[in-house]
N, C-alpha and C. Protein backbone atom coordinates (compact mmCIF):
# COMPACT_ATOMS: atom_id res chain seq x y z
N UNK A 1 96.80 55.95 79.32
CA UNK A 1 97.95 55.55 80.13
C UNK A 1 98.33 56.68 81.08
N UNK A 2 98.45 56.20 82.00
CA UNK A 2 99.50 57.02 83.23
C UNK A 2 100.49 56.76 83.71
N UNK A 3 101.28 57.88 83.59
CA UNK A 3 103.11 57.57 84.05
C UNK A 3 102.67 57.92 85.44
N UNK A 4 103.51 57.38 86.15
CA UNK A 4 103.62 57.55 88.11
C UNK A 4 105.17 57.34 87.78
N UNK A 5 106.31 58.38 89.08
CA UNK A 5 107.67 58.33 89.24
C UNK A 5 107.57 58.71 90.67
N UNK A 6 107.86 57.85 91.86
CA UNK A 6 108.04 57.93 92.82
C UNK A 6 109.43 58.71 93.04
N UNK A 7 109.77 59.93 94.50
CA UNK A 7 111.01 60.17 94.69
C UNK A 7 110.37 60.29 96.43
N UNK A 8 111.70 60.80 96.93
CA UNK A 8 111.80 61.18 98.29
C UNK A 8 112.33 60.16 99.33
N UNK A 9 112.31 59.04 99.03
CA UNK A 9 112.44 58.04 99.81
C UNK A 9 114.42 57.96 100.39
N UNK A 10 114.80 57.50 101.21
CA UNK A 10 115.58 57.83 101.61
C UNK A 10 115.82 56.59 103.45
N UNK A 11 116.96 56.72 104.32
CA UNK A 11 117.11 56.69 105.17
C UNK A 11 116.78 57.60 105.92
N UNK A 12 116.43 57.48 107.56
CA UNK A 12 115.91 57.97 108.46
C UNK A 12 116.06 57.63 110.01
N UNK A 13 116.04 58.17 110.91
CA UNK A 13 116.59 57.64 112.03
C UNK A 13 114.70 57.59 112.94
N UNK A 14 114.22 56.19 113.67
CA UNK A 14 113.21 56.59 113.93
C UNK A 14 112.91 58.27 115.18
N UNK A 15 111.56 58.16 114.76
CA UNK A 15 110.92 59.62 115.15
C UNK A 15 111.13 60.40 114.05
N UNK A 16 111.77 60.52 113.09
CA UNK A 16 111.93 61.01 111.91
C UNK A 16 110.87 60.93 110.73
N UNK A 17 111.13 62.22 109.76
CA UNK A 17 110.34 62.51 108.67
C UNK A 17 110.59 62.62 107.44
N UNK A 18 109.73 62.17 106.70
CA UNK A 18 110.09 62.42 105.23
C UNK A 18 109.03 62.88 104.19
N UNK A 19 109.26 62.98 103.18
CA UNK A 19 108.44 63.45 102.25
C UNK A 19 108.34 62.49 100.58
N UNK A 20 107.51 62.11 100.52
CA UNK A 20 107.46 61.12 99.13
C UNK A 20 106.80 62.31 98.16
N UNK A 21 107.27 61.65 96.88
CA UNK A 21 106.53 62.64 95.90
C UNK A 21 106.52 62.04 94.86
N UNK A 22 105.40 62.09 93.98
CA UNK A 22 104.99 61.48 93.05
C UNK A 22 104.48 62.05 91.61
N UNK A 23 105.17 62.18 90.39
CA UNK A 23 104.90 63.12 89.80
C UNK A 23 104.02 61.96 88.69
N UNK A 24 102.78 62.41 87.92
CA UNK A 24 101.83 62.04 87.68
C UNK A 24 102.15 62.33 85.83
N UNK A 25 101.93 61.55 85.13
CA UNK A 25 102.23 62.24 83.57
C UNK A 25 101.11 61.34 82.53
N UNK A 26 100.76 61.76 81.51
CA UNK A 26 100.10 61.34 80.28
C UNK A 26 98.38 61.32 80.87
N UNK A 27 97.67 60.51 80.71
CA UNK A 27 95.96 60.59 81.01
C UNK A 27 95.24 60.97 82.32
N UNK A 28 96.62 61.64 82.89
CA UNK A 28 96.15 62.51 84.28
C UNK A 28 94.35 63.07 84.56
N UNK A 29 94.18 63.77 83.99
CA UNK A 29 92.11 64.05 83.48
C UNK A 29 91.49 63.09 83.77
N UNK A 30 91.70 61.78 84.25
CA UNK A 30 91.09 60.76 83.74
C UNK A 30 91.23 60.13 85.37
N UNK A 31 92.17 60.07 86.04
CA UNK A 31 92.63 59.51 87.66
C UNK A 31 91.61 60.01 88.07
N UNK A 32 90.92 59.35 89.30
CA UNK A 32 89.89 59.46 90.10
C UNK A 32 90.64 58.96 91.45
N UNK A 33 91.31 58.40 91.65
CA UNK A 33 91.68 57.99 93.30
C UNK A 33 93.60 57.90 92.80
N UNK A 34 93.87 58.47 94.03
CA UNK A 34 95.71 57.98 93.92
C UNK A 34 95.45 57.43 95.26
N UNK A 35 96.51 56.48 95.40
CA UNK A 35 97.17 55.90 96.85
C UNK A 35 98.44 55.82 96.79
N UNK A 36 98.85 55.50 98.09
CA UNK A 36 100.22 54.95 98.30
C UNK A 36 100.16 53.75 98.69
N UNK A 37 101.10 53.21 98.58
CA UNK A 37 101.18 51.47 98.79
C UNK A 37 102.44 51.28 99.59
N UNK A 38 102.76 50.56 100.57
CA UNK A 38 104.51 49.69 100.81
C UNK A 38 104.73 48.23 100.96
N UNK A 39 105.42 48.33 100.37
CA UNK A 39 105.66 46.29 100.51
C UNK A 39 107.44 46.39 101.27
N UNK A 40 107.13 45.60 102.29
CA UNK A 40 108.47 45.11 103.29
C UNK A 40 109.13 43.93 102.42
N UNK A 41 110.02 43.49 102.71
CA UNK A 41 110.89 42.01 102.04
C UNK A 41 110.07 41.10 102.76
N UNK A 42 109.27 40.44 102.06
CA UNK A 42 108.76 39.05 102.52
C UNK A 42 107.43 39.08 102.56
N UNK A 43 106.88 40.13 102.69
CA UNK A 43 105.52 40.65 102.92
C UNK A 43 104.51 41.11 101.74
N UNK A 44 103.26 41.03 101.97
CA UNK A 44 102.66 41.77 100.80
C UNK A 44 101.78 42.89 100.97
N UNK A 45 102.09 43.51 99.40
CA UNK A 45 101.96 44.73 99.17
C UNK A 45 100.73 45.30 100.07
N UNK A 46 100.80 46.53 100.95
CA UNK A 46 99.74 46.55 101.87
C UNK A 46 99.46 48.37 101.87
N UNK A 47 98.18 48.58 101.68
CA UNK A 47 98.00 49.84 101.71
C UNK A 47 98.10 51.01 102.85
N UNK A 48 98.20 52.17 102.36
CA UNK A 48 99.07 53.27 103.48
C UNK A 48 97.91 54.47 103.37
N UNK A 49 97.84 54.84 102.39
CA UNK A 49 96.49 56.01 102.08
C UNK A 49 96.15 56.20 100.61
N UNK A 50 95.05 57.10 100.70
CA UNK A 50 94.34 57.12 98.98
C UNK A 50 93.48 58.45 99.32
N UNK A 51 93.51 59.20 98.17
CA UNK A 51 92.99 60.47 97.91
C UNK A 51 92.25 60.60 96.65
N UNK A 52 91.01 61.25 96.86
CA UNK A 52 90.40 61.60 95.91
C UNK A 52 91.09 62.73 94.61
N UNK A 53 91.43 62.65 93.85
CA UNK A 53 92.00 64.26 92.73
C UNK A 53 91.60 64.63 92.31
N UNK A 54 89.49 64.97 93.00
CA UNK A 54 89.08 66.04 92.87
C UNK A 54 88.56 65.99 94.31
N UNK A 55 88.68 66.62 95.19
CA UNK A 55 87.63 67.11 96.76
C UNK A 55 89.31 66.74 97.23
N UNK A 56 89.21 66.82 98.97
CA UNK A 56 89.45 66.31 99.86
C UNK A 56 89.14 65.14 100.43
N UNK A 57 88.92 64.19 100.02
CA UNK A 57 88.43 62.65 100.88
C UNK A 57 89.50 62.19 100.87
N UNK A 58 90.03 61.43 101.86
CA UNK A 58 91.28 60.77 102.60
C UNK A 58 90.97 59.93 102.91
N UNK A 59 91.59 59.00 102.96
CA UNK A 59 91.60 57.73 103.50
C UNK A 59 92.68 57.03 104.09
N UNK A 60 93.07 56.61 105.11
CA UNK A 60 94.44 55.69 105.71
C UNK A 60 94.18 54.81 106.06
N UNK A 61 95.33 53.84 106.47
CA UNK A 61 95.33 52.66 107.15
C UNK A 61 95.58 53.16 108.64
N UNK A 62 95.17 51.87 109.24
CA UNK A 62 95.27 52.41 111.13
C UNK A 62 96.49 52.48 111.20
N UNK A 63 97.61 51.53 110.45
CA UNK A 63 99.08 51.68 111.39
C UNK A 63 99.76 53.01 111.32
N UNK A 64 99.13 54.24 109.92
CA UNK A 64 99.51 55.44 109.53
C UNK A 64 98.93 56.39 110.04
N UNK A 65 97.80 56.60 110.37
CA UNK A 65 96.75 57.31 110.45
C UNK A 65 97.04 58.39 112.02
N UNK A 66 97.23 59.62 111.74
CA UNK A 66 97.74 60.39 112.50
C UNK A 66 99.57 60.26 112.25
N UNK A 67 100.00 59.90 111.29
CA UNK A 67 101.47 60.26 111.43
C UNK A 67 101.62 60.73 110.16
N UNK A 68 100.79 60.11 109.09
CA UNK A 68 100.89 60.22 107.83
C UNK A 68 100.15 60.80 107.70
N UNK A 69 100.57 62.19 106.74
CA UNK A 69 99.65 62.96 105.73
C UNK A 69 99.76 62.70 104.08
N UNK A 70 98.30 62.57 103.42
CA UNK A 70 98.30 62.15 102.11
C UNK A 70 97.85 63.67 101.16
N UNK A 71 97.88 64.41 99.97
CA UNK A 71 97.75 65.39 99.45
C UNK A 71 98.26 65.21 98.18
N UNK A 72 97.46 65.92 97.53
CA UNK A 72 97.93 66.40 96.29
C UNK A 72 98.07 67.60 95.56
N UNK A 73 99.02 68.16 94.59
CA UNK A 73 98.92 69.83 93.90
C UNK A 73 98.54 68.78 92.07
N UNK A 74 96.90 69.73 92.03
CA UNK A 74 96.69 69.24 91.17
C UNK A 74 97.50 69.99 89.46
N UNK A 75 97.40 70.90 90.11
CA UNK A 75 98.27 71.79 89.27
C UNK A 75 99.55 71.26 88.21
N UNK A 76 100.54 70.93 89.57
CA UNK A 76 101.25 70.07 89.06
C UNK A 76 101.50 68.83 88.86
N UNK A 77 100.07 67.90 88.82
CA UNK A 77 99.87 66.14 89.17
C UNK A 77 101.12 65.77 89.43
N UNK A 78 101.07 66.29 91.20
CA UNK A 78 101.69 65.27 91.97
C UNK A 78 101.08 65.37 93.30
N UNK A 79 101.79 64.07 93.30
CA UNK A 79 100.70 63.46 95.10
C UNK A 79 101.71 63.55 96.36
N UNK A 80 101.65 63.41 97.16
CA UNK A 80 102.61 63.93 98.12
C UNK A 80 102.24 62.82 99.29
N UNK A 81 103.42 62.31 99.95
CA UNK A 81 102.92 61.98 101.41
C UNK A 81 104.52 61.94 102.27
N UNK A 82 103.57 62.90 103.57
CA UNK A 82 104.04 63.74 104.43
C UNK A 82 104.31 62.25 105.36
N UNK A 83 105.86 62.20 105.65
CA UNK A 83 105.79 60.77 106.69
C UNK A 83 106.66 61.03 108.24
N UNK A 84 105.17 61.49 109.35
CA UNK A 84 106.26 62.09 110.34
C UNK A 84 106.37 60.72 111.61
N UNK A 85 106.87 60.79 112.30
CA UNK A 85 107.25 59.78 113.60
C UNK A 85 107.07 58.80 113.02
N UNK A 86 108.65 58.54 112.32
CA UNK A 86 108.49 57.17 111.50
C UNK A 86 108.86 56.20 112.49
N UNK A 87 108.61 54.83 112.37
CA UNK A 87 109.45 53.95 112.97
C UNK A 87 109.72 53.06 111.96
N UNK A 88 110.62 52.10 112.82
CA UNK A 88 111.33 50.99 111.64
C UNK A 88 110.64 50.16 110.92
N UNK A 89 109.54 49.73 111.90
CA UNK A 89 107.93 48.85 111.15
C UNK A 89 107.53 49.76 109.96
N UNK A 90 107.97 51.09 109.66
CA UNK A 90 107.75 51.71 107.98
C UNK A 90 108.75 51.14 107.62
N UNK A 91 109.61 50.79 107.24
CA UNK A 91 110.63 50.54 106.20
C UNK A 91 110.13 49.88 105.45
N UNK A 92 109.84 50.29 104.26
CA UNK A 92 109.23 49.41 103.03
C UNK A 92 109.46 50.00 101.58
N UNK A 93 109.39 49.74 100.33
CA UNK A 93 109.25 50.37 99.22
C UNK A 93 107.65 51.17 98.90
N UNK A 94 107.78 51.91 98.85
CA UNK A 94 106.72 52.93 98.66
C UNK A 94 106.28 53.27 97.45
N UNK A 95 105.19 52.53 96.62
CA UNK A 95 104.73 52.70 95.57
C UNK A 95 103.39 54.12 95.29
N UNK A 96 103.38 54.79 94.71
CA UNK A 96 102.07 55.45 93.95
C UNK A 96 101.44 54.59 93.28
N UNK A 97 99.59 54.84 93.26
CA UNK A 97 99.19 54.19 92.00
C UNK A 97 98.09 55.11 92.01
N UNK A 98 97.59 54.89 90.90
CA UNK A 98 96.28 55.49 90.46
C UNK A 98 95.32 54.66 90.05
N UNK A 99 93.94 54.66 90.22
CA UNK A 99 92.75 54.51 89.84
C UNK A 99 92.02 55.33 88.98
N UNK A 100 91.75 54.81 87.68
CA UNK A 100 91.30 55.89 86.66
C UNK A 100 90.01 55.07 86.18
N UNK A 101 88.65 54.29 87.20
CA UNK A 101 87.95 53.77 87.04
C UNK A 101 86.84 53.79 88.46
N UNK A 102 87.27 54.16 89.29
CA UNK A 102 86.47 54.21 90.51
C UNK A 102 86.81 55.80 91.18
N UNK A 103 85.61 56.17 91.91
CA UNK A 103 85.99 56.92 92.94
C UNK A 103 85.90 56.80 94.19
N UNK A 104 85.80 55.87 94.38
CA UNK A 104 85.92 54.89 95.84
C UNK A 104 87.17 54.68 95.97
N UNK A 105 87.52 54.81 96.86
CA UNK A 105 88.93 54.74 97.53
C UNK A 105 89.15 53.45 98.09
N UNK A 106 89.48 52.40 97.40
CA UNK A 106 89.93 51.11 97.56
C UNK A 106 90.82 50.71 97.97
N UNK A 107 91.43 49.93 99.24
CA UNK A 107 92.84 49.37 99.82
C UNK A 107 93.30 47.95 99.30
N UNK A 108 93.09 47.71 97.98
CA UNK A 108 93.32 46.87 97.34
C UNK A 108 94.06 46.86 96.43
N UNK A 109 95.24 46.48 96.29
CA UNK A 109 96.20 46.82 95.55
C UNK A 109 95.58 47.12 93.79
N UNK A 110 95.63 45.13 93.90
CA UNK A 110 94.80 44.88 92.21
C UNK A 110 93.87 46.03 91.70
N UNK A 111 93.06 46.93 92.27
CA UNK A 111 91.91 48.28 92.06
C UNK A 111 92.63 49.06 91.49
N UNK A 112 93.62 49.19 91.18
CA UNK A 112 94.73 50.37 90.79
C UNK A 112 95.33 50.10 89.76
N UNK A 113 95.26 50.70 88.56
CA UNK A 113 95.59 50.27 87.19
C UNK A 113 97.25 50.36 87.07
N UNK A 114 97.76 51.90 87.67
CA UNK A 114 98.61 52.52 87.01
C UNK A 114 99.81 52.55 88.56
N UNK A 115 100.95 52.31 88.38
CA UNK A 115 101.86 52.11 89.43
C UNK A 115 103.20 52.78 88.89
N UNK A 116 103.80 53.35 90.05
CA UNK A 116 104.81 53.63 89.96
C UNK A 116 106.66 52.60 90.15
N UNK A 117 107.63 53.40 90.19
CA UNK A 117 108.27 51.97 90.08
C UNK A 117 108.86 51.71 91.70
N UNK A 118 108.79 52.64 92.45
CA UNK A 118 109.09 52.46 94.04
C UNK A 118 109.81 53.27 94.42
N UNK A 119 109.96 53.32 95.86
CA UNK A 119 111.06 54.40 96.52
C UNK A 119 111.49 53.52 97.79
N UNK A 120 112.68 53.22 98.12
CA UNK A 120 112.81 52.67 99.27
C UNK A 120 112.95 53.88 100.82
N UNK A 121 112.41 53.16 101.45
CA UNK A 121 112.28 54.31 102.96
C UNK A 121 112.53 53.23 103.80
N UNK A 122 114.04 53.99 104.42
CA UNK A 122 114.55 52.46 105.62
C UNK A 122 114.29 53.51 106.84
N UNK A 123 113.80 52.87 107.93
CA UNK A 123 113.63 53.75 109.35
C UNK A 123 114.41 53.01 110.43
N UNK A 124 116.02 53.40 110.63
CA UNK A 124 116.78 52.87 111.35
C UNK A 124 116.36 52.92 113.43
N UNK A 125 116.32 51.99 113.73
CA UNK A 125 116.08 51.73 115.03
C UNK A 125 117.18 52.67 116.10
């Protein structure tokens, strides 16, 4: 089992930044891919980025890609994502998950065993 606890999430005015953080607990040794996830009201759950937690391999979605940075301190299993020139089209709940079965970096929600419980991030217009 893996605990995931999303924080950081917050209000924001667009062009604005934030920082998510994700602290990682119990069969940590065992995670091979983290991502982030956001789901809007009405919409479904749609992927943002995914990191390997061992190398550097990254992965994003196009609507993030150059605004968003994805990372992790393995040290302290947690995952991090850096969220700069936000706009309001981010406003979503912002989930962690982990993959403790692949090391392929999958944008598929269902691929991801272990989830966190959310963070809301509103990006006011």
């Amino acid at each position: 089992q893996v605990q995931l606890v999303e924080s950081g999430g917050g209000l924001v005015q667009t062009g604005g930044s934030l920082i998510l953080s994700c602290a990682a607990s119990g069969r940590t040794s065992s995670t091979y891919v983290m991502g982030w996830f956001r789901q809007a009201p009405g919409k479904a759950r749609e992927f943002v980025a995914a990191i390997r937690w061992i190398g550097d391999t990254t992965r994003y979605s196009d609507s993030v890609k150059g605004r968003f940075t994805i990372s992790r301190d393995n040290a302290k299993n947690t995952l991090f994502l850096q969220m700069n020139s936000l706009k309001p089209e981010d406003t979503a709940v912002y989930f962690c998950a982990a993959d403790t079965k692949r090391t392929i970096m999958l944008r598929t929600a269902p691929t991801y065993e272990y989830w966190g419980q959310g963070t809301q991030v509103t990006v006011n217009s």
